[in-house]
PDB file of N, CA and C in Angstrom:
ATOM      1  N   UNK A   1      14.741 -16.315  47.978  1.00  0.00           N
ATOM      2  CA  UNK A   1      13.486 -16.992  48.257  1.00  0.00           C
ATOM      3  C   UNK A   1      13.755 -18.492  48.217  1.00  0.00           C
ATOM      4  N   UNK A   2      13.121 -19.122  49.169  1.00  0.00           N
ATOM      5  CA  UNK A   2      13.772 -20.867  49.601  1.00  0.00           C
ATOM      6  C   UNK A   2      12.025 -20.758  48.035  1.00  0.00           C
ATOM      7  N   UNK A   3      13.012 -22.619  48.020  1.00  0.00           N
ATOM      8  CA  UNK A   3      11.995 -23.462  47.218  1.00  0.00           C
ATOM      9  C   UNK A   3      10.809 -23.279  47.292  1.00  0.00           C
ATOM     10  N   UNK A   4      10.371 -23.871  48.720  1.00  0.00           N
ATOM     11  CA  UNK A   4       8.942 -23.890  48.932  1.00  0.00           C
ATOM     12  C   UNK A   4       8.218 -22.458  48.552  1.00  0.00           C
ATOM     13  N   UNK A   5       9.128 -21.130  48.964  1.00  0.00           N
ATOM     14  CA  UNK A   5       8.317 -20.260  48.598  1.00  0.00           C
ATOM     15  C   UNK A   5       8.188 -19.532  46.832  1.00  0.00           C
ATOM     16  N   UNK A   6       9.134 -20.540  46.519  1.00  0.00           N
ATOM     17  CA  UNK A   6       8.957 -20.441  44.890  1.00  0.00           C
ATOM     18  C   UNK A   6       7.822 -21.169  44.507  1.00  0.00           C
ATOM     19  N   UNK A   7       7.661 -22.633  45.103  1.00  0.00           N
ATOM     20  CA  UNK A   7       6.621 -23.390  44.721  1.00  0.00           C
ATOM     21  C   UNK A   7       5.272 -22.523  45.270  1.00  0.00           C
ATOM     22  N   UNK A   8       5.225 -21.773  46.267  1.00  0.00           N
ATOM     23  CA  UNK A   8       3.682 -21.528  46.927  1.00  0.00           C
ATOM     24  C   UNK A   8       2.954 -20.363  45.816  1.00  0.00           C
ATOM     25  N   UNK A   9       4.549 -19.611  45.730  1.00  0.00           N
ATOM     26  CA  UNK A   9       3.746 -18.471  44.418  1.00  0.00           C
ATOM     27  C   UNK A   9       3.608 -18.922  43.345  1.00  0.00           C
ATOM     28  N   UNK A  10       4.012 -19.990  42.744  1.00  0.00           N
ATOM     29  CA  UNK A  10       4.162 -20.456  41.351  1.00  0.00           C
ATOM     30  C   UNK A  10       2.664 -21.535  41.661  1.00  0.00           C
ATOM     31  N   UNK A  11       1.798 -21.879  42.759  1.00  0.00           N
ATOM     32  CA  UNK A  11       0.943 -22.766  42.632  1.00  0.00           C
ATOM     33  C   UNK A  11       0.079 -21.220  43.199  1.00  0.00           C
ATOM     34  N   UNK A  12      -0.061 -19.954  43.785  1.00  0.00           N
ATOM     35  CA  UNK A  12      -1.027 -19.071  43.885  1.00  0.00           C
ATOM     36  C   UNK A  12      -0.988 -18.645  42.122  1.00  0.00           C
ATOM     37  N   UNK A  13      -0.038 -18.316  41.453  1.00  0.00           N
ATOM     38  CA  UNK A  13       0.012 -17.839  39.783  1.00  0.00           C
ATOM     39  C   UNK A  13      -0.931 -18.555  39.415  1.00  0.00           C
ATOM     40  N   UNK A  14      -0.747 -19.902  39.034  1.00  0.00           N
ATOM     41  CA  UNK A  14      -1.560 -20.538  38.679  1.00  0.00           C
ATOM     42  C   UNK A  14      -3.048 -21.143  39.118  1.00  0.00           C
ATOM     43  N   UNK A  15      -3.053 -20.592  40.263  1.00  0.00           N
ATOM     44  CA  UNK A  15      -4.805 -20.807  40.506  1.00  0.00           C
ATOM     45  C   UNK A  15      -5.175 -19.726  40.587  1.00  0.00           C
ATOM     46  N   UNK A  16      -4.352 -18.374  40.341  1.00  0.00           N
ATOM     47  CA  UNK A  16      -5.002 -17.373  40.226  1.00  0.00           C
ATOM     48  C   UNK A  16      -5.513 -17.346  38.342  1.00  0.00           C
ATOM     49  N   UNK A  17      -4.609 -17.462  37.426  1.00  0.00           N
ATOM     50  CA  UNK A  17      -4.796 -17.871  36.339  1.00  0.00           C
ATOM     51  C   UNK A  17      -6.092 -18.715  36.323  1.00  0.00           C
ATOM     52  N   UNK A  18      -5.954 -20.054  36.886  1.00  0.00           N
ATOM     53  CA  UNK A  18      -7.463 -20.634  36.612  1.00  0.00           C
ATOM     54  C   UNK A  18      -8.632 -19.891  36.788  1.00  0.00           C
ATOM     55  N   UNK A  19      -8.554 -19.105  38.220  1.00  0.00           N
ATOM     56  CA  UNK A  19     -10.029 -18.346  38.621  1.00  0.00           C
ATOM     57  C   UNK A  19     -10.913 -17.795  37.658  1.00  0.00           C
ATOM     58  N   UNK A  20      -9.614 -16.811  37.006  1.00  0.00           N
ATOM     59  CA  UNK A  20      -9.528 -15.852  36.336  1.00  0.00           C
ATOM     60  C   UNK A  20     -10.397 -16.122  34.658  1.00  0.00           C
ATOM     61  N   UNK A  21      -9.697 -17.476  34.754  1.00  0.00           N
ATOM     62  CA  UNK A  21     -10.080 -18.066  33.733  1.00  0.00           C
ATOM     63  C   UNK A  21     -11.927 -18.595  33.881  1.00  0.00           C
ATOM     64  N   UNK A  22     -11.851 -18.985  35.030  1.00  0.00           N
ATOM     65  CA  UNK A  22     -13.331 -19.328  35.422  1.00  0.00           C
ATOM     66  C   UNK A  22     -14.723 -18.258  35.252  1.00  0.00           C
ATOM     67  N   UNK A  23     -14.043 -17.076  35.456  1.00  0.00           N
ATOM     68  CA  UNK A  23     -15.063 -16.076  36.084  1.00  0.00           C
ATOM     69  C   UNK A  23     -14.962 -15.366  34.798  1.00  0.00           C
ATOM     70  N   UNK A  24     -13.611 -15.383  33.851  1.00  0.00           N
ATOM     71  CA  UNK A  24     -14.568 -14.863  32.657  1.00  0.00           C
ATOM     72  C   UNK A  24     -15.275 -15.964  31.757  1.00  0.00           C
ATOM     73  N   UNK A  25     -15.168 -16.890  31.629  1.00  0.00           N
ATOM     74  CA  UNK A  25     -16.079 -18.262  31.081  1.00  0.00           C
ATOM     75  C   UNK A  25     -17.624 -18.152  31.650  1.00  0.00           C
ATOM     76  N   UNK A  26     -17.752 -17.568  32.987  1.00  0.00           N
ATOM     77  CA  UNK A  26     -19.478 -17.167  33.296  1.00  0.00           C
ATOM     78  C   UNK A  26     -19.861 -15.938  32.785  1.00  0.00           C
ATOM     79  N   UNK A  27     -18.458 -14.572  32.233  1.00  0.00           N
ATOM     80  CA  UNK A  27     -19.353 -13.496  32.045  1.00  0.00           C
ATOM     81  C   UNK A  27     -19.480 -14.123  30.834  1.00  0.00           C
ATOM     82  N   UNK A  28     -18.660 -14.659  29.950  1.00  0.00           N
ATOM     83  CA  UNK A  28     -19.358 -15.119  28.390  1.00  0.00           C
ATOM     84  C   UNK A  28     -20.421 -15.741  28.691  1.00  0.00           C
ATOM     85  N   UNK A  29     -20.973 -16.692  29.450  1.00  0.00           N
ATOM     86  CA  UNK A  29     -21.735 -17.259  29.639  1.00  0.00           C
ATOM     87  C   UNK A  29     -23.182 -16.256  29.740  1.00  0.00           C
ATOM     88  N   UNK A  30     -23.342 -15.333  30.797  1.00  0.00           N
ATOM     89  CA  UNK A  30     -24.062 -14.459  30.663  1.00  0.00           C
ATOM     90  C   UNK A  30     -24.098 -13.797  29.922  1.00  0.00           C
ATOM     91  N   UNK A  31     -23.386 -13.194  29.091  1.00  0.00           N
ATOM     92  CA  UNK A  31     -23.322 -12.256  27.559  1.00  0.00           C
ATOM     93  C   UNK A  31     -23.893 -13.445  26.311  1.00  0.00           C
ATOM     94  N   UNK A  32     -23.517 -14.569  26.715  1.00  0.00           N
ATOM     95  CA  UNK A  32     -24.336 -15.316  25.958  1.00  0.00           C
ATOM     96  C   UNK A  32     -26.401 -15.295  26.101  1.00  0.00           C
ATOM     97  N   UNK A  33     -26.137 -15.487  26.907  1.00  0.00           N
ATOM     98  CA  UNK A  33     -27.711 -15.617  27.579  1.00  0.00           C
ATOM     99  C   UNK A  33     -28.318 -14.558  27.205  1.00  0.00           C
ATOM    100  N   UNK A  34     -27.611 -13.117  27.464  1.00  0.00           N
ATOM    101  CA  UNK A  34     -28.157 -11.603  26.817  1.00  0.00           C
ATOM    102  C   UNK A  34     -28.526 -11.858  25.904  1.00  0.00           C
ATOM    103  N   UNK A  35     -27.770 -12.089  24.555  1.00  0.00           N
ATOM    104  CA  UNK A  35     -28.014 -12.754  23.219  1.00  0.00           C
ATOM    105  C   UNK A  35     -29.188 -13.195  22.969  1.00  0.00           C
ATOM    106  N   UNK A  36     -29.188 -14.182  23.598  1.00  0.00           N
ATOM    107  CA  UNK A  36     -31.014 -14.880  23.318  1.00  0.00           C
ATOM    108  C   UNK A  36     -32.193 -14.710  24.148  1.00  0.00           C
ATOM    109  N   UNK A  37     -31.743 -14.029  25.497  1.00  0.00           N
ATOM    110  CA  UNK A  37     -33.193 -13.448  25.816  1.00  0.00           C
ATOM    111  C   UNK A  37     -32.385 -12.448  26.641  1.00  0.00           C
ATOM    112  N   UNK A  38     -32.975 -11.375  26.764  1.00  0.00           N
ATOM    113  CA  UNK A  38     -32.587  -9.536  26.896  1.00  0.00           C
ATOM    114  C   UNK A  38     -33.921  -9.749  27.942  1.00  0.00           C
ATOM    115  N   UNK A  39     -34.363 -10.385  28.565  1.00  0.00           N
ATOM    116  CA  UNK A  39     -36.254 -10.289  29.092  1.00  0.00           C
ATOM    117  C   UNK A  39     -35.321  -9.793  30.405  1.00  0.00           C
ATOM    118  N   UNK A  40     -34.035 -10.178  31.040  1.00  0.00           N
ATOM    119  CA  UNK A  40     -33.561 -10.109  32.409  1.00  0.00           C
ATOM    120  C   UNK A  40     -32.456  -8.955  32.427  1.00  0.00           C
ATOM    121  N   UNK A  41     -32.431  -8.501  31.242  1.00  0.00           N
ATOM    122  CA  UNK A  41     -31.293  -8.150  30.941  1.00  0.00           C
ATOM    123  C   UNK A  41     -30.978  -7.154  31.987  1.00  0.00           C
ATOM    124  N   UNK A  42     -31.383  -6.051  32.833  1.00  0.00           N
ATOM    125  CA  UNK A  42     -31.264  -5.583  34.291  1.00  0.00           C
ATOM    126  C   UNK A  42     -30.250  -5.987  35.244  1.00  0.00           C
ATOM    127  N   UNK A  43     -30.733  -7.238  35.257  1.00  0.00           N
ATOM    128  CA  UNK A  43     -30.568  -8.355  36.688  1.00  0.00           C
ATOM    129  C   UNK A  43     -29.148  -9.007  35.483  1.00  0.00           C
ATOM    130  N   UNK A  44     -29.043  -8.945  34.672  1.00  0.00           N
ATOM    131  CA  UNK A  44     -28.315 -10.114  34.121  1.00  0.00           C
ATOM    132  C   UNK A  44     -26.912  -9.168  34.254  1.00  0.00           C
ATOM    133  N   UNK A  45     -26.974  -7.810  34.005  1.00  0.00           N
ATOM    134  CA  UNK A  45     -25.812  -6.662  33.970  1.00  0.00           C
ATOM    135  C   UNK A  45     -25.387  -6.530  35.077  1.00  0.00           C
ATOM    136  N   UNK A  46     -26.146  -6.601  35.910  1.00  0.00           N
ATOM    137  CA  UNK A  46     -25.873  -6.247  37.550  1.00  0.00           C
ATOM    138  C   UNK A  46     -25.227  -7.448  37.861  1.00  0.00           C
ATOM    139  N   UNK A  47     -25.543  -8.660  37.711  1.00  0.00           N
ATOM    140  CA  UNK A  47     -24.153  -9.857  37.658  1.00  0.00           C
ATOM    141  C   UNK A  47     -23.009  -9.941  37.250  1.00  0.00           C
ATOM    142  N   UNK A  48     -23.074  -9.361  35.846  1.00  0.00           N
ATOM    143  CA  UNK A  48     -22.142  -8.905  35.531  1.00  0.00           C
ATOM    144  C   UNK A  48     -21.122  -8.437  35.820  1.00  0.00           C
ATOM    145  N   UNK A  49     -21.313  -6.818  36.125  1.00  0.00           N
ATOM    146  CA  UNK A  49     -20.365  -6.302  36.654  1.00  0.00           C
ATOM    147  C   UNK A  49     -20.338  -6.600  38.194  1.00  0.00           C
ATOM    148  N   UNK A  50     -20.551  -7.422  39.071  1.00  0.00           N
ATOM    149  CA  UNK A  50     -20.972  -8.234  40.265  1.00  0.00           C
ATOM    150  C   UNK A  50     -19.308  -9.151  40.643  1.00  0.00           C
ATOM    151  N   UNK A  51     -19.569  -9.380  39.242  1.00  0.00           N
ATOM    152  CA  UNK A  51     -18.331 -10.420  38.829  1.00  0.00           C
ATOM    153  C   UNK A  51     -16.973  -9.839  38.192  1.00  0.00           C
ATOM    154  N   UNK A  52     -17.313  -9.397  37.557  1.00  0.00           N
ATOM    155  CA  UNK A  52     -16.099  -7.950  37.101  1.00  0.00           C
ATOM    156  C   UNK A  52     -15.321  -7.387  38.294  1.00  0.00           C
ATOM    157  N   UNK A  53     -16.100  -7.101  39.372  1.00  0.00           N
ATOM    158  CA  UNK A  53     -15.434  -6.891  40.430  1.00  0.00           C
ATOM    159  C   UNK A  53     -14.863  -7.669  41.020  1.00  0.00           C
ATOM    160  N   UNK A  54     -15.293  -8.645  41.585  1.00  0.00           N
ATOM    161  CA  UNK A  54     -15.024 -10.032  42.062  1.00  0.00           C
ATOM    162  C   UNK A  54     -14.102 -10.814  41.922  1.00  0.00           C
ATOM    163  N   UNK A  55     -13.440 -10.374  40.522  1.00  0.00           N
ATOM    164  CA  UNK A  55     -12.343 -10.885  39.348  1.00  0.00           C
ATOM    165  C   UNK A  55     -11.537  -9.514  39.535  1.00  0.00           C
ATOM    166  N   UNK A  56     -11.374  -8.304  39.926  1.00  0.00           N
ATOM    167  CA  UNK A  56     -10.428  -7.922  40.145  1.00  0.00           C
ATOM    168  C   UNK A  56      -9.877  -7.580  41.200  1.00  0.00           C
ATOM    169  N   UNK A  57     -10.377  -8.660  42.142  1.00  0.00           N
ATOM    170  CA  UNK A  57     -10.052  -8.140  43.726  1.00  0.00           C
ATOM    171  C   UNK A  57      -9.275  -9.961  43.797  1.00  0.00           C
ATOM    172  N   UNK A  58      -9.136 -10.884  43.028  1.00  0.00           N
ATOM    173  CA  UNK A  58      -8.722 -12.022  43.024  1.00  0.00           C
ATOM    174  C   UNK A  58      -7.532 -12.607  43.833  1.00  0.00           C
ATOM    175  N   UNK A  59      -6.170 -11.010  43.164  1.00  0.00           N
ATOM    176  CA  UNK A  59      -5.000 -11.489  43.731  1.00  0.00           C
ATOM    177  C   UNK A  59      -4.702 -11.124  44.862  1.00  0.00           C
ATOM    178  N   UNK A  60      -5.815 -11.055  45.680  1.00  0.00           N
ATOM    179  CA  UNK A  60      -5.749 -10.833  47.295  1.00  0.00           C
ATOM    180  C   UNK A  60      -6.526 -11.865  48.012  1.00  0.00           C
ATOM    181  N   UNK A  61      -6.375 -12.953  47.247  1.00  0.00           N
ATOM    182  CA  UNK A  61      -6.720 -14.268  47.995  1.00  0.00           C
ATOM    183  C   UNK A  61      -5.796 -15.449  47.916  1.00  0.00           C
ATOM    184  N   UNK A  62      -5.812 -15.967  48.771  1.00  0.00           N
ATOM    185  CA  UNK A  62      -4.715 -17.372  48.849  1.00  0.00           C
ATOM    186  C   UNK A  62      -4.824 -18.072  48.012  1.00  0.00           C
ATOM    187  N   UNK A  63      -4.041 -19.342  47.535  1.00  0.00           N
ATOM    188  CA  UNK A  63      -4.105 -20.483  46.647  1.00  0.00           C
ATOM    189  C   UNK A  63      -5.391 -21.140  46.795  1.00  0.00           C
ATOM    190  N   UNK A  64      -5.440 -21.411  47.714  1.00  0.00           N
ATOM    191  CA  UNK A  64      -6.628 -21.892  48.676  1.00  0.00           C
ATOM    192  C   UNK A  64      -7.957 -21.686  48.486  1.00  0.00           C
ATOM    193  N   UNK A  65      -7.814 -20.573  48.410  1.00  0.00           N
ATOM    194  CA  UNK A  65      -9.591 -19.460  48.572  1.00  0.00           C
ATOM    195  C   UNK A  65      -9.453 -19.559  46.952  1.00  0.00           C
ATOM    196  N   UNK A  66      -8.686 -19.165  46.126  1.00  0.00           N
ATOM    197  CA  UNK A  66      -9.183 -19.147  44.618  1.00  0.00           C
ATOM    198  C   UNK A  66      -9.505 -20.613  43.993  1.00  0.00           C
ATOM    199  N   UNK A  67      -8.738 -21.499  44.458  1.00  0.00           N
ATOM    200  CA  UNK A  67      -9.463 -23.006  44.301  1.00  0.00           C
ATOM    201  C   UNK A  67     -10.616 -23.251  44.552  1.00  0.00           C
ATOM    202  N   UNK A  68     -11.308 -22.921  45.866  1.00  0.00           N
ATOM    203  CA  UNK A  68     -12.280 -22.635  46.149  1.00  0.00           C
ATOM    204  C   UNK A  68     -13.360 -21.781  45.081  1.00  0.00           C
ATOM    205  N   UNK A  69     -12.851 -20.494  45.140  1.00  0.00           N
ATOM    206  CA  UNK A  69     -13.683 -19.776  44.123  1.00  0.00           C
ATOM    207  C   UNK A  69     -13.916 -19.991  42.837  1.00  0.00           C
ATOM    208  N   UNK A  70     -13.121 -21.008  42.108  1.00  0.00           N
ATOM    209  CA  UNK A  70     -12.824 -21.252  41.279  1.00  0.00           C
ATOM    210  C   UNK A  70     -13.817 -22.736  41.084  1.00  0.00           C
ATOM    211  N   UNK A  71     -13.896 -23.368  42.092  1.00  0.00           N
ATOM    212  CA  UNK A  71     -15.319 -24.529  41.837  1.00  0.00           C
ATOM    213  C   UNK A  71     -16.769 -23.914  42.210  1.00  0.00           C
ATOM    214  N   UNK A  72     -16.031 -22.857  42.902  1.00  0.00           N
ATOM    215  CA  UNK A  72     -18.035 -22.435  43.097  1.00  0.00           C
ATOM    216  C   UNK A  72     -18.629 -21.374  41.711  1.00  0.00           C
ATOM    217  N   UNK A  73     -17.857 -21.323  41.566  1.00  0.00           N
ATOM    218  CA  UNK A  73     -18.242 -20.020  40.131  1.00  0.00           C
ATOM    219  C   UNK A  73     -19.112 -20.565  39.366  1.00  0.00           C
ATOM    220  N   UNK A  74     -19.009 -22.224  38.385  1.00  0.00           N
ATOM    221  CA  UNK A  74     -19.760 -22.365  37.817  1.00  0.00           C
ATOM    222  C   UNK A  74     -21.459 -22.264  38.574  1.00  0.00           C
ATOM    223  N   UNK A  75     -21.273 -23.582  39.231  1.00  0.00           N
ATOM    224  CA  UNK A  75     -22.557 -24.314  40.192  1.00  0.00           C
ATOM    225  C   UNK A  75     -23.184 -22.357  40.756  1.00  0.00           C
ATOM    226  N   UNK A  76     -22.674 -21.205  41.276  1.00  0.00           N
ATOM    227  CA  UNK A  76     -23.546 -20.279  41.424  1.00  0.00           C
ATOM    228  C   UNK A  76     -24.291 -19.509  39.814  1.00  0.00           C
ATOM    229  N   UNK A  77     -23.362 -19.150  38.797  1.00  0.00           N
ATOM    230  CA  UNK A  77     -24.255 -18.614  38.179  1.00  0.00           C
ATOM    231  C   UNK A  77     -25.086 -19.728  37.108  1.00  0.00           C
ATOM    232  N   UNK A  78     -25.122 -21.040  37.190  1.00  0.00           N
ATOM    233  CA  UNK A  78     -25.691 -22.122  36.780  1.00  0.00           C
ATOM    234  C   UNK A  78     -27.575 -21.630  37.830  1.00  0.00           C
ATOM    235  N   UNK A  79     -26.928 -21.596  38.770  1.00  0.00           N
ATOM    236  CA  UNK A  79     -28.187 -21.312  40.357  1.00  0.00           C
ATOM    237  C   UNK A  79     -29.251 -19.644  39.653  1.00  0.00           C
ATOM    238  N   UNK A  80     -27.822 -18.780  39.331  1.00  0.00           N
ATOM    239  CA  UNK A  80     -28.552 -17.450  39.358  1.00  0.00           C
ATOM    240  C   UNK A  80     -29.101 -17.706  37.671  1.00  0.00           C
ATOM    241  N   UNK A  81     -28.906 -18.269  36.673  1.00  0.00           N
ATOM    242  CA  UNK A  81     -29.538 -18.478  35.591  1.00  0.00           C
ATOM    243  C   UNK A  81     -30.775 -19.574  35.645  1.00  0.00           C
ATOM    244  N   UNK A  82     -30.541 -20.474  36.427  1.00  0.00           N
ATOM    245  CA  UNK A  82     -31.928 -21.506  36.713  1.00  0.00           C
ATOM    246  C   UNK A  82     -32.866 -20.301  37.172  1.00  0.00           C
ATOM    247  N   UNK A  83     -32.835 -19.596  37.979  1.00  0.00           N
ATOM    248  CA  UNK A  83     -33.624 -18.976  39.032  1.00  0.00           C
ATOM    249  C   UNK A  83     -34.251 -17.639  37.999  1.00  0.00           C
ATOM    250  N   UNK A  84     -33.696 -17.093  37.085  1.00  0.00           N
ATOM    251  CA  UNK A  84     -34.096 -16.189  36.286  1.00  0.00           C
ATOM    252  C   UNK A  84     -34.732 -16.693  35.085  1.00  0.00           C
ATOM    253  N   UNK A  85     -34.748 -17.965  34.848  1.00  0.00           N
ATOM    254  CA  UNK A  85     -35.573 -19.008  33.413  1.00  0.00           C
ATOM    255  C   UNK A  85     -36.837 -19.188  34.270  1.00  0.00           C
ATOM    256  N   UNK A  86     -36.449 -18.889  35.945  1.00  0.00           N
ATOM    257  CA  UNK A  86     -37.924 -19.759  36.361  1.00  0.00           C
ATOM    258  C   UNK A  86     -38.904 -18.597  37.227  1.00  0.00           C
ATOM    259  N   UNK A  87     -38.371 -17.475  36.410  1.00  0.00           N
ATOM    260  CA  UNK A  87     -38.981 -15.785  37.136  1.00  0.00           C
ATOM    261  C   UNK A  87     -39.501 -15.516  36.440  1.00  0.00           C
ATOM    262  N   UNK A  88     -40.878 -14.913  36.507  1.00  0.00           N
ATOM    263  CA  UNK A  88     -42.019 -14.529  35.469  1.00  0.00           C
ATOM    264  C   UNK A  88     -41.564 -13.393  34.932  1.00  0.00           C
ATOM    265  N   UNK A  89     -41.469 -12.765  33.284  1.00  0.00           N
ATOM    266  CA  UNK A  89     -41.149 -11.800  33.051  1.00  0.00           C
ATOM    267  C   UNK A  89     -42.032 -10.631  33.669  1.00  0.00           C
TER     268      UNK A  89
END
């Protein structure tokens, strides 16, 4: 294997690592939220495992796309938790 293709997998490892790292930092995030209000808790599981999946289909995306996925993760379930604080029980 030439350099570059040492460097391309050794920079996909590691943004797969970050993702990985990202997407379980939102399920704590939501298992947090369970914690103090259970009112969504339905909708909050179904994200959950939403993301569970999502996170194990990872290493079939480019360096690229998980960088990507990896900045949108917070800013969406930041969106899907605003949107459930502002849903009538």
């Amino acid at each position: 294997m030439s350099m570059v293709g040492v460097s391309v997998a050794s920079n996909k490892s590691l943004q797969l690592e970050a993702t990985q790292e990202a997407y379980n930092d939102q399920i704590g995030r939501l298992n947090t939220f369970l914690i103090k209000d259970d009112t969504h808790e339905e909708t909050v599981m179904v994200k959950m495992i939403e993301l569970t999946q999502q996170e194990a289909t990872l290493s079939q995306f480019s360096a690229g796309e998980l960088g990507k996925m990896c900045l949108e993760i917070r800013p969406s379930i930041d969106k899907f938790l605003e949107d459930l604080r502002s849903t009538p029980e």
